[in-house]
Protein backbone atom coordinates (compact mmCIF):
# COMPACT_ATOMS: atom_id res chain seq x y z
CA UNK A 1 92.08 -18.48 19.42
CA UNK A 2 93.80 -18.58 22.53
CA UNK A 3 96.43 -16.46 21.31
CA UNK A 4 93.83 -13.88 20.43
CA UNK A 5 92.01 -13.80 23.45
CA UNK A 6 95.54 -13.01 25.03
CA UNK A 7 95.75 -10.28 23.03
CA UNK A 8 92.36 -8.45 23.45
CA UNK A 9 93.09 -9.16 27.23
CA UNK A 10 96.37 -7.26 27.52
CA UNK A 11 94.99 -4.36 24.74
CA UNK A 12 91.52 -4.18 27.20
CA UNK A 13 93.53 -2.10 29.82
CA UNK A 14 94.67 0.36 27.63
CA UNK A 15 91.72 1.20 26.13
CA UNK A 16 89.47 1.28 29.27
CA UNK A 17 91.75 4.04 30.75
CA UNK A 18 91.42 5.99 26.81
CA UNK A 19 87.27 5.69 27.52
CA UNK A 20 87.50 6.26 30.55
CA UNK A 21 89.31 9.73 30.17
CA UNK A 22 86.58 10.42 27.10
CA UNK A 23 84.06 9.75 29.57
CA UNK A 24 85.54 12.52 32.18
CA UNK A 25 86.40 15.07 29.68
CA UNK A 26 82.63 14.68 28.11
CA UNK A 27 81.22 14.98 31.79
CA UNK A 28 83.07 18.20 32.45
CA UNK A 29 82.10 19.19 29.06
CA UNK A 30 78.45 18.63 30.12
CA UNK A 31 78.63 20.65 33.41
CA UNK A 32 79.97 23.53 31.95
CA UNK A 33 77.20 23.75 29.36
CA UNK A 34 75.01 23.68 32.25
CA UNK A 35 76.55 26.13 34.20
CA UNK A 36 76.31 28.52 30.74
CA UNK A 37 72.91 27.64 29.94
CA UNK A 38 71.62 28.69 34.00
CA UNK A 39 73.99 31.57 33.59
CA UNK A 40 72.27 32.55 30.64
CA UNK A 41 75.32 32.57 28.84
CA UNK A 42 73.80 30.03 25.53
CA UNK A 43 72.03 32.06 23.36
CA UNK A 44 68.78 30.54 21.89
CA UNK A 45 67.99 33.89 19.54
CA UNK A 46 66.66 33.85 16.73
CA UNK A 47 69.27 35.21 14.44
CA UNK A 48 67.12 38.26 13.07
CA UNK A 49 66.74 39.28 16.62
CA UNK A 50 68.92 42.11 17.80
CA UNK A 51 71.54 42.31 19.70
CA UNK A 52 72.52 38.54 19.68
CA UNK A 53 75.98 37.87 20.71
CA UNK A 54 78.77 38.22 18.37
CA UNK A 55 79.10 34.11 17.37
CA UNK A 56 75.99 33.54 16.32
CA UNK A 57 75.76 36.62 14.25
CA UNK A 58 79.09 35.36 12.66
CA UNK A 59 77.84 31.97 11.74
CA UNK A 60 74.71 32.76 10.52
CA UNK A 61 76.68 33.28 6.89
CA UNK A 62 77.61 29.67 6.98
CA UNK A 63 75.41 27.11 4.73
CA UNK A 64 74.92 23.32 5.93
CA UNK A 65 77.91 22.28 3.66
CA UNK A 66 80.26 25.47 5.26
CA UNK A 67 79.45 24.27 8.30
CA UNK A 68 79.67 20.63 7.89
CA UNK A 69 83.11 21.85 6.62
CA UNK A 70 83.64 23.92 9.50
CA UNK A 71 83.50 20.50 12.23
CA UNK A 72 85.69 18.60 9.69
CA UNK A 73 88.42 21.72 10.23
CA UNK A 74 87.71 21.90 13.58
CA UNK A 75 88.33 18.28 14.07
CA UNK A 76 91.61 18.16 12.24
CA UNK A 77 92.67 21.73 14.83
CA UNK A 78 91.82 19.15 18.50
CA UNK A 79 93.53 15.85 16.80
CA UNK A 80 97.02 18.04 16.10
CA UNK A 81 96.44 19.54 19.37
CA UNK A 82 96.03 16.23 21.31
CA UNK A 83 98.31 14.06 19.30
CA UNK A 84 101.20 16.80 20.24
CA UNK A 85 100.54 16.64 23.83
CA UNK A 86 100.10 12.92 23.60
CA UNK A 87 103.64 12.60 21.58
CA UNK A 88 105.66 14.53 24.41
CA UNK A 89 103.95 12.16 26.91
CA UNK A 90 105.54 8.78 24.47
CA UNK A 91 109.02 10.22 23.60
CA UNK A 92 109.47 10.99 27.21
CA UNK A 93 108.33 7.57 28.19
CA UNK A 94 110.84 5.98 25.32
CA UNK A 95 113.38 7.86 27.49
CA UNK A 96 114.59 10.41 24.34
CA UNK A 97 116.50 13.17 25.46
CA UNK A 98 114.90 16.41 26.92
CA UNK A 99 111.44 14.80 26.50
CA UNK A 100 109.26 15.93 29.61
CA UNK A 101 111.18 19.21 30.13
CA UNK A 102 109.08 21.66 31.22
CA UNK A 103 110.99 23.73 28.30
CA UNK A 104 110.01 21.40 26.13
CA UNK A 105 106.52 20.70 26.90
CA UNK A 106 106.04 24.48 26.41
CA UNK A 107 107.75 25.43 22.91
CA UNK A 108 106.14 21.93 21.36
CA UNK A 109 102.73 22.75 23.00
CA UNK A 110 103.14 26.13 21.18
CA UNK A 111 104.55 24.55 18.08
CA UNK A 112 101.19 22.15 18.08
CA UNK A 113 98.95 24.88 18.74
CA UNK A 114 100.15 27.33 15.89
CA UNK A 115 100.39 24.32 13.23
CA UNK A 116 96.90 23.26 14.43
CA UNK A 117 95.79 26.69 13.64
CA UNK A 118 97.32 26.57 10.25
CA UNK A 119 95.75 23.33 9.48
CA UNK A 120 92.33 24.97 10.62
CA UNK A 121 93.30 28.44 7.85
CA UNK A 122 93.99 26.23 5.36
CA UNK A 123 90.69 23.90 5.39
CA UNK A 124 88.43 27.17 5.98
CA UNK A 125 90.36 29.01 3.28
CA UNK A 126 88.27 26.94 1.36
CA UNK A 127 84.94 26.46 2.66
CA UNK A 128 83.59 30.27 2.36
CA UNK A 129 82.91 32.45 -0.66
CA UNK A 130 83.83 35.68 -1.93
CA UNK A 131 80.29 36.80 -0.53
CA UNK A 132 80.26 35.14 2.54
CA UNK A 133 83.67 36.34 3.37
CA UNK A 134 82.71 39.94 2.72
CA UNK A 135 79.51 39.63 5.35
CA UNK A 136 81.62 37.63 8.12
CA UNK A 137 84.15 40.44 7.66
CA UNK A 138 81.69 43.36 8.07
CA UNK A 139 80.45 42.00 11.34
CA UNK A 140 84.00 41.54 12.77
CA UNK A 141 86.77 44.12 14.06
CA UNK A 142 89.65 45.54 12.33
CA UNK A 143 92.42 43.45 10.88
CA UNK A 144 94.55 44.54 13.76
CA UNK A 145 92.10 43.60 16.53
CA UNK A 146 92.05 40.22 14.60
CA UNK A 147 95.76 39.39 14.02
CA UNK A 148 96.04 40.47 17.83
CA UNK A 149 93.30 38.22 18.91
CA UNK A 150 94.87 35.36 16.66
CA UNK A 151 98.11 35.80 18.84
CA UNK A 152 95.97 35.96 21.92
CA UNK A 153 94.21 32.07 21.56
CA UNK A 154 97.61 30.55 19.88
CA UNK A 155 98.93 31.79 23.85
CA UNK A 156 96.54 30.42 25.07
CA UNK A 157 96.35 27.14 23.17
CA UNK A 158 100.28 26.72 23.55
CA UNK A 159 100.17 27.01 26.79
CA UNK A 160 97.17 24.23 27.50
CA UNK A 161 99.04 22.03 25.43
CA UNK A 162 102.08 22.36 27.05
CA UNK A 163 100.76 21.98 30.07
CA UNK A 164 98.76 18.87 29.19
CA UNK A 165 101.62 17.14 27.79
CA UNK A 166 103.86 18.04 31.20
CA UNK A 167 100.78 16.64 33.34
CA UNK A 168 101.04 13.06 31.29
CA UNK A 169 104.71 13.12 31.71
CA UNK A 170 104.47 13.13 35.26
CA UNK A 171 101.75 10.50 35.34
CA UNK A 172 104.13 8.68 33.76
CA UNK A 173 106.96 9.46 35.69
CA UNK A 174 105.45 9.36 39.09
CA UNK A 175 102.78 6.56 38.94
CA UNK A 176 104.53 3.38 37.92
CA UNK A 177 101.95 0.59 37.04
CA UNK A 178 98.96 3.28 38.48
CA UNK A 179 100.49 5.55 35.61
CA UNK A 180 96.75 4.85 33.60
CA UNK A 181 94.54 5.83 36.63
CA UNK A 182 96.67 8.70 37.53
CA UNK A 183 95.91 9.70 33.70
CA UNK A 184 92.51 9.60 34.51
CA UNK A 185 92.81 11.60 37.91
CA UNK A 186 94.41 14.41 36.04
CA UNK A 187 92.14 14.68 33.64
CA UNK A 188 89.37 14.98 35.64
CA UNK A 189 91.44 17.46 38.39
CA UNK A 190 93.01 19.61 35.58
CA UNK A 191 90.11 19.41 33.62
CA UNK A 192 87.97 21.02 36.13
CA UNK A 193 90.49 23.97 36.21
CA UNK A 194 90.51 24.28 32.45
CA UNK A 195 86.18 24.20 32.36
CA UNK A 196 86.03 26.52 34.62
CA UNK A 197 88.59 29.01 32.60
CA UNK A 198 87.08 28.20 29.45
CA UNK A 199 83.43 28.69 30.47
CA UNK A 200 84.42 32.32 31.61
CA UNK A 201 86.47 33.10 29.02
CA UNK A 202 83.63 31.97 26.15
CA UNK A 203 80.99 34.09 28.22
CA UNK A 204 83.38 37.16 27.51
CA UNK A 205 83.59 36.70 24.09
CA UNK A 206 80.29 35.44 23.01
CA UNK A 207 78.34 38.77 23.67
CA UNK A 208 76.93 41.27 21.32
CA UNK A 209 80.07 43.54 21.90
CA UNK A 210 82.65 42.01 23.99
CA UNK A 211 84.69 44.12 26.22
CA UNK A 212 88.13 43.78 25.00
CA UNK A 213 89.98 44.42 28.42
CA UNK A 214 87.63 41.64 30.44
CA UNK A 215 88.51 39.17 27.26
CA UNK A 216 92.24 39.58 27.07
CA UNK A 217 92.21 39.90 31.17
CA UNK A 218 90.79 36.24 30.97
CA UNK A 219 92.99 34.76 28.15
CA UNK A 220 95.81 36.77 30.72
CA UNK A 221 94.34 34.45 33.48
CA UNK A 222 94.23 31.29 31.45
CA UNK A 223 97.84 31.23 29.80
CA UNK A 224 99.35 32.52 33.95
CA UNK A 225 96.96 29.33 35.03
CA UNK A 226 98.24 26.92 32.36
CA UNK A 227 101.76 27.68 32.79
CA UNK A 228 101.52 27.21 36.71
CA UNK A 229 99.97 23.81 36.18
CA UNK A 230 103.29 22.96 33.73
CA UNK A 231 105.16 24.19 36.34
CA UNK A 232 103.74 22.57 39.16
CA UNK A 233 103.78 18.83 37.07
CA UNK A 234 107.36 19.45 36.20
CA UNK A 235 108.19 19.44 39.82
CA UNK A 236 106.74 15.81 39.80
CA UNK A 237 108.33 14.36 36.49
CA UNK A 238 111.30 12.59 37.55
């Protein structure tokens, strides 16, 4: 008994400083929805109105069970994502060569991101039908336009993962036994940079037609901004 009690004592920390980072990244969360919703950037349409932005005309075509489907791929897409960043952050701290290399926080952040994204093609090759397909595609651009957008967020993801994974490394490297608080401090400091990014960015998009040059000039902005914060925490990892 004692023996056990030991145990949950020592695991206690660990997990505290996991909530605790839930707890900051669900806050932020919450702040930029209510930034969007004041902005007037949530749309509450009805989806037979006109002129509704460009989302929620796309998943109107989804049933309950699509969608259901949908969070399940969606799901699979963030744990990749995280568990890559999170894995740079371990073999660095196991002390495995070129671990928490800015170089190598970047081309595994992009390696996560683009087999994330394949994980996501594969479960939604299978959640839509022939029909459904055929009435998402005649609501959305050319394949070019697509392919070229496809490129755009897998830049953009990359580059948030590799920065996320440099940031742990130098919490790691830097903080010593405050390496968990420090985890929590960037979360919340990098965070707020990322919210901010990704609340402008989704405004661009989620229009009834987006202007192309004010969406690709903010995934510009957000893949310049994520590299300078991998930059800037490879300076501090030792």
């Amino acid at each position: 008994m004692t023996e056990m009690k030991d145990s949950m004592r020592t695991m206690a920390r660990p997990y505290a400083i996991l909530f605790a980072i839930a707890l900051v990244v669900a806050l932020l969360a919450r702040i930029g929805l209510a930034a969007m919703d004041a902005a007037g950037w949530l749309a509450y349409d009805y989806i037979s109105a006109s002129g509704v932005p460009m989302l929620d005309v796309i998943c109107s075509i989804l049933t309950g069970s699509a969608f259901v489907a949908f969070l399940f791929a969606a799901a699979l897409t963030l744990m990749v994502s995280a568990a890559g960043a999170v894995l740079q952050a371990a073999l660095f701290a196991k002390g495995v060569q070129g671990a928490g290399k800015p170089a190598a926080a970047f081309l595994w952040g992009w390696a996560a991101a683009a087999v994330s994204l394949v994980c996501l093609l594969v479960v939604a090759s299978g959640i839509l039908s022939g029909v459904q397909v055929g009435s998402m595609s005649s609501k959305l651009p050319g394949a070019g336009a697509l392919v070229l957008a496809a490129v755009c967020f897998t830049a953009f993801l990359g580059t948030l993962l590799g920065a996320a994974s440099q940031v742990m490394c130098a919490c790691i490297s830097r903080a010593g036994g405050r390496a968990s608080w420090n985890l929590v401090g960037a979360a919340a400091a990098c965070g707020a940079v990322v919210m901010v990014l990704t609340v402008l960015t989704f405004a661009a998009i989620n229009t009834a037609s987006p202007n192309v040059a004010v969406v690709g000039g903010l995934l510009a902005v957000d893949c310049v901004v994520n590299v300078a914060l991998l930059l800037a925490a490879g300076r501090f990892t030792k």
